[in-house]
C-alpha atoms as a PDB file:
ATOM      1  CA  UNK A   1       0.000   0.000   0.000  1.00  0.00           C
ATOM      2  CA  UNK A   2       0.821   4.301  -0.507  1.00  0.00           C
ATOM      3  CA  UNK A   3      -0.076   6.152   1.999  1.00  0.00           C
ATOM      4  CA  UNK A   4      -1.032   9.582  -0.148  1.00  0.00           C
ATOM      5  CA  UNK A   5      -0.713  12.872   1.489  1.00  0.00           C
ATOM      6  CA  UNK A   6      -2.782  14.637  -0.919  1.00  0.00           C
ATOM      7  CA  UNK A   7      -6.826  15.210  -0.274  1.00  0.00           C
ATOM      8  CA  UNK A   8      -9.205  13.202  -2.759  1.00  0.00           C
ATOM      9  CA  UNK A   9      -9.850  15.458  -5.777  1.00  0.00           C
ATOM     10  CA  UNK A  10     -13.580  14.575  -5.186  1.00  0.00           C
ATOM     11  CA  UNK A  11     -13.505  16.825  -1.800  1.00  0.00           C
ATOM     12  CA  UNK A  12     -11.951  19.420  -3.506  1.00  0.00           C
ATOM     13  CA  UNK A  13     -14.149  20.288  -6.393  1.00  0.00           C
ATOM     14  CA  UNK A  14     -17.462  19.938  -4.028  1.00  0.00           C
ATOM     15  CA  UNK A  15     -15.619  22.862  -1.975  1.00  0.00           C
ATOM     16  CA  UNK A  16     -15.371  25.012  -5.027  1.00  0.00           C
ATOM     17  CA  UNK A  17     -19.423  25.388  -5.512  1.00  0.00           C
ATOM     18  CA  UNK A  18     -19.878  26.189  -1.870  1.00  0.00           C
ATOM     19  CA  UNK A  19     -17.270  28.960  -2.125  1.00  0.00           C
ATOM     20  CA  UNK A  20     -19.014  30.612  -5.195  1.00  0.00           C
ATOM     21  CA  UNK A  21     -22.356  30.107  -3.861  1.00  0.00           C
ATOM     22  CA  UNK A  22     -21.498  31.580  -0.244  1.00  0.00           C
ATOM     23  CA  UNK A  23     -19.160  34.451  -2.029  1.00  0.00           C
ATOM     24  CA  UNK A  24     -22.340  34.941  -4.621  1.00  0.00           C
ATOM     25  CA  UNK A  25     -24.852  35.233  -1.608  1.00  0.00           C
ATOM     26  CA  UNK A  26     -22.664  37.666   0.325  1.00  0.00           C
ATOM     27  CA  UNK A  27     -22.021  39.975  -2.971  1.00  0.00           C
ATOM     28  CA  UNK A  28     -26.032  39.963  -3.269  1.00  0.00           C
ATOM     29  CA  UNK A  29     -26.501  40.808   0.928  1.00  0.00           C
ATOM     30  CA  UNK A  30     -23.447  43.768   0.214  1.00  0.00           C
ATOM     31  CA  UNK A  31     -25.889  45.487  -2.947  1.00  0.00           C
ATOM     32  CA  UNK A  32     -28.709  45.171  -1.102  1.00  0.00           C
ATOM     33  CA  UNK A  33     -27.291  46.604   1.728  1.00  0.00           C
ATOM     34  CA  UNK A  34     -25.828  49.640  -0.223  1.00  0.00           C
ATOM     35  CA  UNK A  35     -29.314  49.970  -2.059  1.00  0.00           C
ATOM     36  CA  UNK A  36     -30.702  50.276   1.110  1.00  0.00           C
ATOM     37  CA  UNK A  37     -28.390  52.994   2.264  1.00  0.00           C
ATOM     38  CA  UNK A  38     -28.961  54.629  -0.926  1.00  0.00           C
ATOM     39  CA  UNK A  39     -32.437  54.630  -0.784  1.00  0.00           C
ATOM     40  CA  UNK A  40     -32.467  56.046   3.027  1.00  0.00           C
ATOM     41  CA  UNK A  41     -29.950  58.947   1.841  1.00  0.00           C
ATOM     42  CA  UNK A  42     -32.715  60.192  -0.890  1.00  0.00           C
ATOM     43  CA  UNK A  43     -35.405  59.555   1.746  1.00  0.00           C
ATOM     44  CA  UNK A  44     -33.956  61.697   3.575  1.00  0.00           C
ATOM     45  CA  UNK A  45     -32.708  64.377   1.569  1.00  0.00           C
ATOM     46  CA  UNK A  46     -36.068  65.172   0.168  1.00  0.00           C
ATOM     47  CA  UNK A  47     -37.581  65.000   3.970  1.00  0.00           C
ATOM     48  CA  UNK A  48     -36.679  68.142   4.840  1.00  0.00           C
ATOM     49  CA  UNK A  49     -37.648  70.979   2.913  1.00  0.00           C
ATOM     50  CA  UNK A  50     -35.428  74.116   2.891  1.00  0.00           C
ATOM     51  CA  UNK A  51     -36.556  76.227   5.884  1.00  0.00           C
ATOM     52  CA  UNK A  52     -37.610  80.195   5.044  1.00  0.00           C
ATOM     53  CA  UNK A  53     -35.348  82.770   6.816  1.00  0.00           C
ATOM     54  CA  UNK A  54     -37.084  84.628   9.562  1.00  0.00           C
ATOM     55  CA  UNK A  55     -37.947  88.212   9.694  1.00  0.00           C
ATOM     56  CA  UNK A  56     -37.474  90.551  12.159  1.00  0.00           C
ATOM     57  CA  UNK A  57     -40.886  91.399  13.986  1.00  0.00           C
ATOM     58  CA  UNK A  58     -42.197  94.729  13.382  1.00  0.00           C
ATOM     59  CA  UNK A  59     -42.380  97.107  16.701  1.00  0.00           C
ATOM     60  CA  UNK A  60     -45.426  98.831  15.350  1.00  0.00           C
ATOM     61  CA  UNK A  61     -45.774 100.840  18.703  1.00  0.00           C
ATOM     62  CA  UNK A  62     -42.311 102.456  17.710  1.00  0.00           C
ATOM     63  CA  UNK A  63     -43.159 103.183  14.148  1.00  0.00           C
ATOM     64  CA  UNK A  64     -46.393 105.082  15.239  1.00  0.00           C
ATOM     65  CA  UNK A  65     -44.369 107.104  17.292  1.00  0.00           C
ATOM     66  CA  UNK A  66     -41.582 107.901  14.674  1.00  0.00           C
ATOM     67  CA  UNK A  67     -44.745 109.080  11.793  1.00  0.00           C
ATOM     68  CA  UNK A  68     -43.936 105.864   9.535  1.00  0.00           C
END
């Protein structure tokens, strides 16, 4: 009898499908995620509307008194 120190080829190339799959299924779960965080960002950005600037309020006691 050889003893062999190399792993059956058999083992090997049922490895290689589970690495593809696996690798495929986490480069799906990555776009999705970064879809997701895309979609939020424009959720967001058209949330909040531009606010108007604020006037001053009008002292209408002092403008009576100056003839205005």
């Amino acid at each position: 009898m050889v003893a062999t120190t190399k792993p059956n080829e058999s083992s090997i190339k049922i490895e290689q499908p589970n690495n593809k799959y696996e690798a495929m299924k986490r480069i799906e779960s990555e776009k999705r995620a970064r879809q997701k965080k895309h979609m939020d960002e424009e959720y967001d950005r058209h949330i909040h509307p531009m606010k108007q600037k604020k006037t001053a309020k009008t002292n209408w006691t002092k403008q009576y008194e100056k003839g205005s």
